[in-house]
Protein backbone atom coordinates (compact mmCIF):
# COMPACT_ATOMS: atom_id res chain seq x y z
CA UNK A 1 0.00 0.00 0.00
CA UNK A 2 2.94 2.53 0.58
CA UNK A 3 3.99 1.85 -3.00
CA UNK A 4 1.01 2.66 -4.22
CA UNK A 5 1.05 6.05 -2.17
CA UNK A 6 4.11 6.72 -3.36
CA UNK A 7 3.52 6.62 -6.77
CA UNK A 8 0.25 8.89 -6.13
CA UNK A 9 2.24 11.69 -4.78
CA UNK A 10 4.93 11.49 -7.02
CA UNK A 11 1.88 11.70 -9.68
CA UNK A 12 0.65 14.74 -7.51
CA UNK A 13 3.81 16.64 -7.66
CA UNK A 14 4.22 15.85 -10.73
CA UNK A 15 1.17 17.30 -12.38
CA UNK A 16 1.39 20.48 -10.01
CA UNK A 17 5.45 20.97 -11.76
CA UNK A 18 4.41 20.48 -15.06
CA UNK A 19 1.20 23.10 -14.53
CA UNK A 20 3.98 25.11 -12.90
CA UNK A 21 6.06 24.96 -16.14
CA UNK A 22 3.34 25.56 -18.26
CA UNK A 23 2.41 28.73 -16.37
CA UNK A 24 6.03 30.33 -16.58
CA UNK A 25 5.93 29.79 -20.04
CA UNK A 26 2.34 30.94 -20.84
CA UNK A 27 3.16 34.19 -18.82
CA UNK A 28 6.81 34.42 -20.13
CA UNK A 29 5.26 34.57 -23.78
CA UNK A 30 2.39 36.89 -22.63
CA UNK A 31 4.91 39.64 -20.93
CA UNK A 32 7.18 39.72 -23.54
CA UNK A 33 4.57 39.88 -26.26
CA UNK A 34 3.49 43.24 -24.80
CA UNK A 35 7.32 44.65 -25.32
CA UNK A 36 7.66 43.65 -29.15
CA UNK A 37 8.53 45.89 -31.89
CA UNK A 38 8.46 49.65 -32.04
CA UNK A 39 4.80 49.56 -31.58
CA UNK A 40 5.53 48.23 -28.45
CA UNK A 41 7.37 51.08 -26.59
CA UNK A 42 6.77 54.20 -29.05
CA UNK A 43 3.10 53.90 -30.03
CA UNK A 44 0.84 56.43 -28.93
CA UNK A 45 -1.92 53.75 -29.01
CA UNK A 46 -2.33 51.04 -25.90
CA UNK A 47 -3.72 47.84 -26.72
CA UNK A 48 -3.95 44.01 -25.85
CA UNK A 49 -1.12 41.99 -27.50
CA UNK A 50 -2.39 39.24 -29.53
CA UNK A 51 -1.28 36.70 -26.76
CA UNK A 52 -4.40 38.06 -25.05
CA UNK A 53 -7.16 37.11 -26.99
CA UNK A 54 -5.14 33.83 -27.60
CA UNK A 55 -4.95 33.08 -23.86
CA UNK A 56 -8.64 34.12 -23.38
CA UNK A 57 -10.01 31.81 -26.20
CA UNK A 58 -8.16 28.63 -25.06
CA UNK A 59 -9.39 29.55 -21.20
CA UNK A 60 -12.94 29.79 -22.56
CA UNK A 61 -12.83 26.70 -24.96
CA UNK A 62 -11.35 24.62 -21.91
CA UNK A 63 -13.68 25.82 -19.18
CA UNK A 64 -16.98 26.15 -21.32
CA UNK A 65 -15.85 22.86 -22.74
CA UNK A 66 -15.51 21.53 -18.97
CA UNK A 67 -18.91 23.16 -17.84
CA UNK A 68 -20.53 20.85 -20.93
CA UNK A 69 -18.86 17.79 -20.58
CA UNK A 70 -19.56 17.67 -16.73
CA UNK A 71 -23.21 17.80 -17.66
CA UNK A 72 -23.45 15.69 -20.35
CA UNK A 73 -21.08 13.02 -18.55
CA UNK A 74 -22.41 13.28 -15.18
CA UNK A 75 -21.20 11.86 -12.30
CA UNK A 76 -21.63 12.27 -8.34
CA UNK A 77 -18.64 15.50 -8.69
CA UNK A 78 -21.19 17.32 -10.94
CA UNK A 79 -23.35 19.87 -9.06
CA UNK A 80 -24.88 23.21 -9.90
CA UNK A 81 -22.24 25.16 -7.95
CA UNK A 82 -19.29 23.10 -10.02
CA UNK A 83 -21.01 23.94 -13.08
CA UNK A 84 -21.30 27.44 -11.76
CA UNK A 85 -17.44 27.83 -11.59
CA UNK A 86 -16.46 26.62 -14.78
CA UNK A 87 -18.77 29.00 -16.29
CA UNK A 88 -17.87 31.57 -14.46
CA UNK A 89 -14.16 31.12 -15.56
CA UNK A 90 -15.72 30.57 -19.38
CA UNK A 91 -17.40 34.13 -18.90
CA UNK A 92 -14.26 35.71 -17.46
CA UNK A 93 -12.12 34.40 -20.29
CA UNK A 94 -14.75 35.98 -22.74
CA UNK A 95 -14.64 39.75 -21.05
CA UNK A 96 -10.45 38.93 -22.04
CA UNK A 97 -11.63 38.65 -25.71
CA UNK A 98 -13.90 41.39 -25.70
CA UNK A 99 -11.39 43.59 -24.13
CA UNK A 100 -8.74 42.64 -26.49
CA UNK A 101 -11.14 44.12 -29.42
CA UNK A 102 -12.71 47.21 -27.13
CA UNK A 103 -9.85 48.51 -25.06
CA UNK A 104 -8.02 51.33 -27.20
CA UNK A 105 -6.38 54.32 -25.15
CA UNK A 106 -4.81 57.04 -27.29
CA UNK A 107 -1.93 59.02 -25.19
CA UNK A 108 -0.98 62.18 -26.18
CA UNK A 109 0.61 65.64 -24.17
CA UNK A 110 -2.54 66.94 -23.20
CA UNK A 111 -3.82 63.63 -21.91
CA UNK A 112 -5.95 60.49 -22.19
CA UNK A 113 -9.20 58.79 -24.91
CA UNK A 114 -10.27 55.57 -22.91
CA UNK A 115 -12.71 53.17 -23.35
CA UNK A 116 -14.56 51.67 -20.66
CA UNK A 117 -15.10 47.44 -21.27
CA UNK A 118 -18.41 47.85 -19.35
CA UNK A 119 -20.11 51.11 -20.77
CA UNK A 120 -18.53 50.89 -24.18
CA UNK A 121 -18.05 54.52 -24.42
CA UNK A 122 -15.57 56.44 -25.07
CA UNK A 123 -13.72 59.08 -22.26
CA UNK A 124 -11.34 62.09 -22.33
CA UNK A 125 -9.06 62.41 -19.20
CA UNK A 126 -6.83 65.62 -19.16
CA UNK A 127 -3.75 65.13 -17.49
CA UNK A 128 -3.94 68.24 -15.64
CA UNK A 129 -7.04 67.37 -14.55
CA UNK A 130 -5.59 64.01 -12.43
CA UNK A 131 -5.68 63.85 -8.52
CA UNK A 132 -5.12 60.57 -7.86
CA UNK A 133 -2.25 58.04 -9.77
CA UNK A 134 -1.92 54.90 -7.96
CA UNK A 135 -0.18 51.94 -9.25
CA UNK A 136 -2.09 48.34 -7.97
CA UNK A 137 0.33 45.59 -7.29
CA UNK A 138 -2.63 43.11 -6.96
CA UNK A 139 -5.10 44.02 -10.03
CA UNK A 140 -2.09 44.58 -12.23
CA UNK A 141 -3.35 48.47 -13.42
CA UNK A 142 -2.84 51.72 -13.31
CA UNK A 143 -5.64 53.47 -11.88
CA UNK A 144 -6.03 57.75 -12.75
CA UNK A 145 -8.72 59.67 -10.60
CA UNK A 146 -9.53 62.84 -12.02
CA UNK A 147 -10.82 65.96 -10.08
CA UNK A 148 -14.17 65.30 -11.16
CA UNK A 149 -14.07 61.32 -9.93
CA UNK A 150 -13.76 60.12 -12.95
CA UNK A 151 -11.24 56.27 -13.20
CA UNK A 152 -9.34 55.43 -15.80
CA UNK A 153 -7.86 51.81 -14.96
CA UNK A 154 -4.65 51.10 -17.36
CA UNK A 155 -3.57 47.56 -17.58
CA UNK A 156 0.07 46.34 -17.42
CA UNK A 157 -0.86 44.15 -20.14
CA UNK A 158 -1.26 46.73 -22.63
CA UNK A 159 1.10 47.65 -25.40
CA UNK A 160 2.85 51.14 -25.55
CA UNK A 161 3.26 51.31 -21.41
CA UNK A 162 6.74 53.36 -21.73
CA UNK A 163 5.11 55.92 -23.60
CA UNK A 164 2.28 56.37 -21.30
CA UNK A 165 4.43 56.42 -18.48
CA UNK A 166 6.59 59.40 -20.23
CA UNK A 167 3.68 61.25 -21.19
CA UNK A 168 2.06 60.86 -17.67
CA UNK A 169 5.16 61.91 -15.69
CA UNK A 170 6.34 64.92 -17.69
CA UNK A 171 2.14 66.30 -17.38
CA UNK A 172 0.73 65.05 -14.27
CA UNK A 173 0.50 67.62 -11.48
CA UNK A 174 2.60 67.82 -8.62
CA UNK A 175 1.66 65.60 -5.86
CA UNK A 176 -0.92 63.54 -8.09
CA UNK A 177 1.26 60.42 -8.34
CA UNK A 178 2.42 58.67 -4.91
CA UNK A 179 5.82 57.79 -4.33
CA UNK A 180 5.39 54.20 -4.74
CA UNK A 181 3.84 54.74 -8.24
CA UNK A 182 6.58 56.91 -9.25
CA UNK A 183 9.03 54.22 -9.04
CA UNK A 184 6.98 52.13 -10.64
CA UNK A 185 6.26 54.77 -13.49
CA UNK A 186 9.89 55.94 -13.53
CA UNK A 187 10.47 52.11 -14.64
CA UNK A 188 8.05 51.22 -17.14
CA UNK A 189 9.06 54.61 -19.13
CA UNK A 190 12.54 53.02 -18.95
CA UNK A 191 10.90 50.42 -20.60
CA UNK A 192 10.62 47.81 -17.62
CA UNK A 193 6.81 47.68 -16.66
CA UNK A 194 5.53 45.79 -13.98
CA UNK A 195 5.64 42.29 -14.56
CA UNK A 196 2.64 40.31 -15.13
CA UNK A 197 2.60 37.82 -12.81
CA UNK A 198 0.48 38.09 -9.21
């Protein structure tokens, strides 16, 4: 019986190393994808790298395909809540696709177009008008507060980061951006942006 338990942890640790691989190489490809070519680092234009919508089809294939199969092959794992998850994850992997083809920021000196993913429209945010630049370690954004309480949220995944970064630190007022953000900021215009990983 200890033989047999030994071989089912060593098949345990073995599927967590290879998922482990698989992640670092999945994210590896998705952060450098978002440094490529001129548009990359020059481009007043921020955007999703194609590794993006890639990443969110596959995730909502697999889990919508999961969320089926569990229900057409039931057995006594299969409950409404299970269900429930994998279609949550199949529904968060779609707002990655839509995103990819909706979120478009234009940079320039005077300040910021965004669209929002849930009201579709699209927002003007002057840079003079910012109070509030804080840089989220956990969500993986950049998130502008204007005077008026308006949020712009800018992911790290986005294309053309150094540029914003330059743009937002030579126009921002004095005292809008915190001192861990400036760091941050300071980086990313160098080129480095936060890395993509939690």
């Amino acid at each position: 019986m200890s033989g047999l338990a030994s071989i089912l942890s060593w098949t345990t640790a073995l599927q967590w190393a290879l998922w482990a691989l698989l992640m670092l190489v999945v994210m590896g490809w998705v952060g450098r994808s978002r440094l490529r070519g001129r548009r990359a680092s020059d481009a007043p234009t921020l955007v999703h790298p194609p590794s993006t919508v890639i990443v969110g089809l596959v995730c909502f294939g697999f889990f919508a395909g999961i969320a089926v199969a569990s229900n057409v092959f039931r057995n006594k794992t299969t409950t409404w809540w299970t269900t429930t998850v994998f279609v949550g994850f199949a529904l968060l992997s779609a707002a990655m696709v839509i995103d990819y083809f909706i979120a478009k920021h234009e940079v320039s000196a005077e300040g910021l177009f965004y669209r929002k993913l849930v009201v579709g429209t699209t927002k003007y945010l002057r840079w003079s008008d910012l109070r509030a630049v804080r840089y989220s370690p956990q969500m993986k954004w950049f998130r502008l507060e204007t005077r008026s309480g308006d949020v712009a949220r800018i992911s790290v995944m986005l294309t053309g980061l150094p540029v914003f970064a330059r743009l937002l630190l030579a126009h921002a007022p004095g005292g809008a951006v915190d001192a861990d953000t400036l760091h941050v900021l300071e980086a990313t215009a160098e080129g480095n942006p936060p890395s993509v990983w939690i």
